[in-house]
Protein backbone atom coordinates (compact mmCIF):
# COMPACT_ATOMS: atom_id res chain seq x y z
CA UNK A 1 -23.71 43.73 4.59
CA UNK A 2 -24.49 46.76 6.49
CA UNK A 3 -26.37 49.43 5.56
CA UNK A 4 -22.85 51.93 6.03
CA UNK A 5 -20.52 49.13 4.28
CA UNK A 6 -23.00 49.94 1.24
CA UNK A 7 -22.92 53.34 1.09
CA UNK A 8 -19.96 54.71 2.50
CA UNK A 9 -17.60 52.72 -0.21
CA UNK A 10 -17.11 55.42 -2.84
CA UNK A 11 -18.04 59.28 -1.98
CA UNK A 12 -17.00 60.40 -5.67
CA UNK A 13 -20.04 58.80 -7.23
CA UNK A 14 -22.60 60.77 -9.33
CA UNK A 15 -26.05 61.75 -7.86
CA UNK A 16 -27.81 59.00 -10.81
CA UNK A 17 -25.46 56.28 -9.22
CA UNK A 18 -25.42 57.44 -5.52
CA UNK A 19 -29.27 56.32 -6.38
CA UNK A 20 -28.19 53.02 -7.76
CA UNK A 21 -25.93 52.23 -4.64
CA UNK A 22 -28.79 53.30 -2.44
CA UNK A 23 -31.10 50.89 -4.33
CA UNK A 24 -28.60 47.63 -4.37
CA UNK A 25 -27.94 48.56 -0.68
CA UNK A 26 -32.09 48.53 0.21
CA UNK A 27 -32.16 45.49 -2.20
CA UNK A 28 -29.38 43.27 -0.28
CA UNK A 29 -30.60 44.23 2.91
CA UNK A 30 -34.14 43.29 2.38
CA UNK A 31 -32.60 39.60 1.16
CA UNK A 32 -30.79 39.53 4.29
CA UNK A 33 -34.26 39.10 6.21
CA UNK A 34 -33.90 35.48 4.78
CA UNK A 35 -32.21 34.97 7.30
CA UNK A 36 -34.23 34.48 9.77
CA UNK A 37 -36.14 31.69 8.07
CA UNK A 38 -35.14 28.71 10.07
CA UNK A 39 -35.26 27.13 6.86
CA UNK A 40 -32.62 28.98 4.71
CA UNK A 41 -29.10 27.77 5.25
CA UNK A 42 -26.09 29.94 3.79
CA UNK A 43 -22.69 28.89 3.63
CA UNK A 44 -20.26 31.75 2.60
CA UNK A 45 -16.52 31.32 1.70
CA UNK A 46 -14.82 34.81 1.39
CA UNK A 47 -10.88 34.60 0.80
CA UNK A 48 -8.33 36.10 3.25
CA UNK A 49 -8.12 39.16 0.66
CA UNK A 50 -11.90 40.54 1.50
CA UNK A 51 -9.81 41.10 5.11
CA UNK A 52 -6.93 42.98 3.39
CA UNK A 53 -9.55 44.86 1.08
CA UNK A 54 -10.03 49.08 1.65
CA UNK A 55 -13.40 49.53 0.87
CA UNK A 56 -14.63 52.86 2.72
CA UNK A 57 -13.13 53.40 6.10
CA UNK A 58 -11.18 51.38 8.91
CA UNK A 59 -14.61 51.88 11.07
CA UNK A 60 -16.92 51.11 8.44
CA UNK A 61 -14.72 48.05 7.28
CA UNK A 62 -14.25 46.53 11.18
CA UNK A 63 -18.18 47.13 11.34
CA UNK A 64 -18.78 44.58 8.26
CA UNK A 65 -16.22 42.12 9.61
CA UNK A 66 -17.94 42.00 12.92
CA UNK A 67 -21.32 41.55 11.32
CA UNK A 68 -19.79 38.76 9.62
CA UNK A 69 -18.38 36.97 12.68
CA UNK A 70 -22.03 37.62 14.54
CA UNK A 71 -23.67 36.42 11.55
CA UNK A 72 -22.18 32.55 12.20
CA UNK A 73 -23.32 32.15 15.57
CA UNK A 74 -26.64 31.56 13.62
CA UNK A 75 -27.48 28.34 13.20
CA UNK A 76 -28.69 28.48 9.39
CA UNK A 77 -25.13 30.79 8.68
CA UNK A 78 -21.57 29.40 7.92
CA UNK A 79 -18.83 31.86 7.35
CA UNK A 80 -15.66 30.42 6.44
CA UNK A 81 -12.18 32.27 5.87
CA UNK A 82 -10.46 30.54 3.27
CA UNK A 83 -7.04 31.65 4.19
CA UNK A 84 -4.10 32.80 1.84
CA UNK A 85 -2.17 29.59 2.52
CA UNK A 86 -4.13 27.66 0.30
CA UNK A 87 -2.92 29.06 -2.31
CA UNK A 88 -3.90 28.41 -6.19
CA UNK A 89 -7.38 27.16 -6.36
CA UNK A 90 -10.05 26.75 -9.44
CA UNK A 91 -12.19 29.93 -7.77
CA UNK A 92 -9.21 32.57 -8.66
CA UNK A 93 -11.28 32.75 -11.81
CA UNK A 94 -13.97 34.58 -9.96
CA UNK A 95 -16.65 34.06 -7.17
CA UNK A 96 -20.19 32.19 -8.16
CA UNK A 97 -23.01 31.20 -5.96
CA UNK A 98 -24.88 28.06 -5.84
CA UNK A 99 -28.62 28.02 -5.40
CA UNK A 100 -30.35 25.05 -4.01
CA UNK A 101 -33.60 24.66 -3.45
CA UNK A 102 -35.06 22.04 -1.22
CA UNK A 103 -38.24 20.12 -1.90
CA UNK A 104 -37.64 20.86 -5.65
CA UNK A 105 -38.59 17.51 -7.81
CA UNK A 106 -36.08 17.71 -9.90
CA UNK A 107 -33.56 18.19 -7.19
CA UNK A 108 -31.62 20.78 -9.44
CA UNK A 109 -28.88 23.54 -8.56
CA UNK A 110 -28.63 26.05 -10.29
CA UNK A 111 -25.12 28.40 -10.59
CA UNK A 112 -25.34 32.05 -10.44
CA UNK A 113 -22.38 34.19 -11.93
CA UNK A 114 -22.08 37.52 -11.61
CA UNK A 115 -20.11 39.83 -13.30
CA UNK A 116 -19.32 43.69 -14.05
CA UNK A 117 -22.08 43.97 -16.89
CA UNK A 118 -24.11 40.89 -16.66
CA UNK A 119 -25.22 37.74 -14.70
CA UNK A 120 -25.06 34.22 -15.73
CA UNK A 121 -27.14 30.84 -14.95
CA UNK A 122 -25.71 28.05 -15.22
CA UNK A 123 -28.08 24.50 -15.32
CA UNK A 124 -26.60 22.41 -17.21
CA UNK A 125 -25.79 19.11 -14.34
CA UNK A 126 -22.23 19.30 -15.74
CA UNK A 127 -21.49 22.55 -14.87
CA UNK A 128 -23.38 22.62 -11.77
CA UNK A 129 -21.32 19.98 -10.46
CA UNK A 130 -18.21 21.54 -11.38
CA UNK A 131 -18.62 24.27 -9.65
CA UNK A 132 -19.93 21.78 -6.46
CA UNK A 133 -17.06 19.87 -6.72
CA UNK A 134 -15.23 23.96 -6.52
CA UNK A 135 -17.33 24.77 -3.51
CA UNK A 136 -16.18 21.44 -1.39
CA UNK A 137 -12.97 21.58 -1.82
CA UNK A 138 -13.04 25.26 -0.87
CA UNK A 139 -15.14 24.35 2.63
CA UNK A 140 -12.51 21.53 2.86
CA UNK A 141 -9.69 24.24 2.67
CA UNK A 142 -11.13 27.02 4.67
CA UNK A 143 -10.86 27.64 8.26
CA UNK A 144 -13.59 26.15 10.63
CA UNK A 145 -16.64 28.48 11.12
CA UNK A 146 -15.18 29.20 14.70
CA UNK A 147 -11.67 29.91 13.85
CA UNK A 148 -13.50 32.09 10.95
CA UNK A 149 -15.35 34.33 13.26
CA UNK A 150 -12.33 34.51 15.77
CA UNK A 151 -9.94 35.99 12.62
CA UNK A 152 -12.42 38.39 11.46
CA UNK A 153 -12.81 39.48 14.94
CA UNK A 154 -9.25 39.97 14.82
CA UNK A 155 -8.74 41.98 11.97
CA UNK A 156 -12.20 44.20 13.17
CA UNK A 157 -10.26 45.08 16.15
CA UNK A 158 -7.11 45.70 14.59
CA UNK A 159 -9.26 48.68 12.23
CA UNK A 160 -10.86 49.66 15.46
């Protein structure tokens, strides 16, 4: 995210939740200093539809695409475009994130879902792996990270 894609998506909001927005935005950009620990990997898989998508402004929009092609020439970053030919899939139902942490002795993931009023973690192995299972197929569908960054770059330059 970028600190403009974050606060330039809705101008009609009230001066209590312009705060709010300001405070997710600081919040989401302080997490994205994780980055830059050799030793965090993140693999992303946004659908075709996040390109399509009019959140704020063609400038501020081809901004966050580029920052998501630039973000995958990192070595610890995957961004994959999981294009609209793919069709039905078990992740219509909503997106989730997976958490993994390394060097954990009980080697557990956990399953984080998100949604308008709430958040969710899942633990149970069962569930976990479901959503796994989700996640591979979805890698396994997507465009390469290459041909990822190329189409975003695209689609940046078309807004441009």
């Amino acid at each position: 995210m970028t600190p403009r894609a974050g606060t330039d998506s809705d101008q009609s909001v009230n001066h209590q939740a312009r705060q709010d927005i300001d405070r997710l935005v600081s919040v989401r950009l302080k997490r994205q200093e994780r980055l830059d620990d050799s030793d965090f990997n993140l693999s992303v898989i946004v659908s075709e539809t996040v390109l399509c998508q009019h959140i704020g402004g063609a400038a501020v929009r081809a901004e966050q695409l580029r920052h998501l092609a630039e973000a995958n020439r990192r070595r610890n970053v995957m961004v994959q475009v999981l294009p609209f030919r793919v069709g039905e899939h078990a992740a219509l139902t909503g997106s989730f994130t997976i958490l993994r942490f390394p060097g954990n002795a009980n080697n557990m993931d956990i399953v984080y879902l998100e949604n308008m009023t709430s958040a969710v973690y899942l633990e149970e192995a069962p569930e976990v792996h479901t959503y796994e299972s989700v996640f591979d197929y979805l890698k396994a569908s997507a465009l390469s990270p290459n041909d990822s960054a190329s189409m975003l770059m695209e689609v940046a330059e078309r807004l441009a």
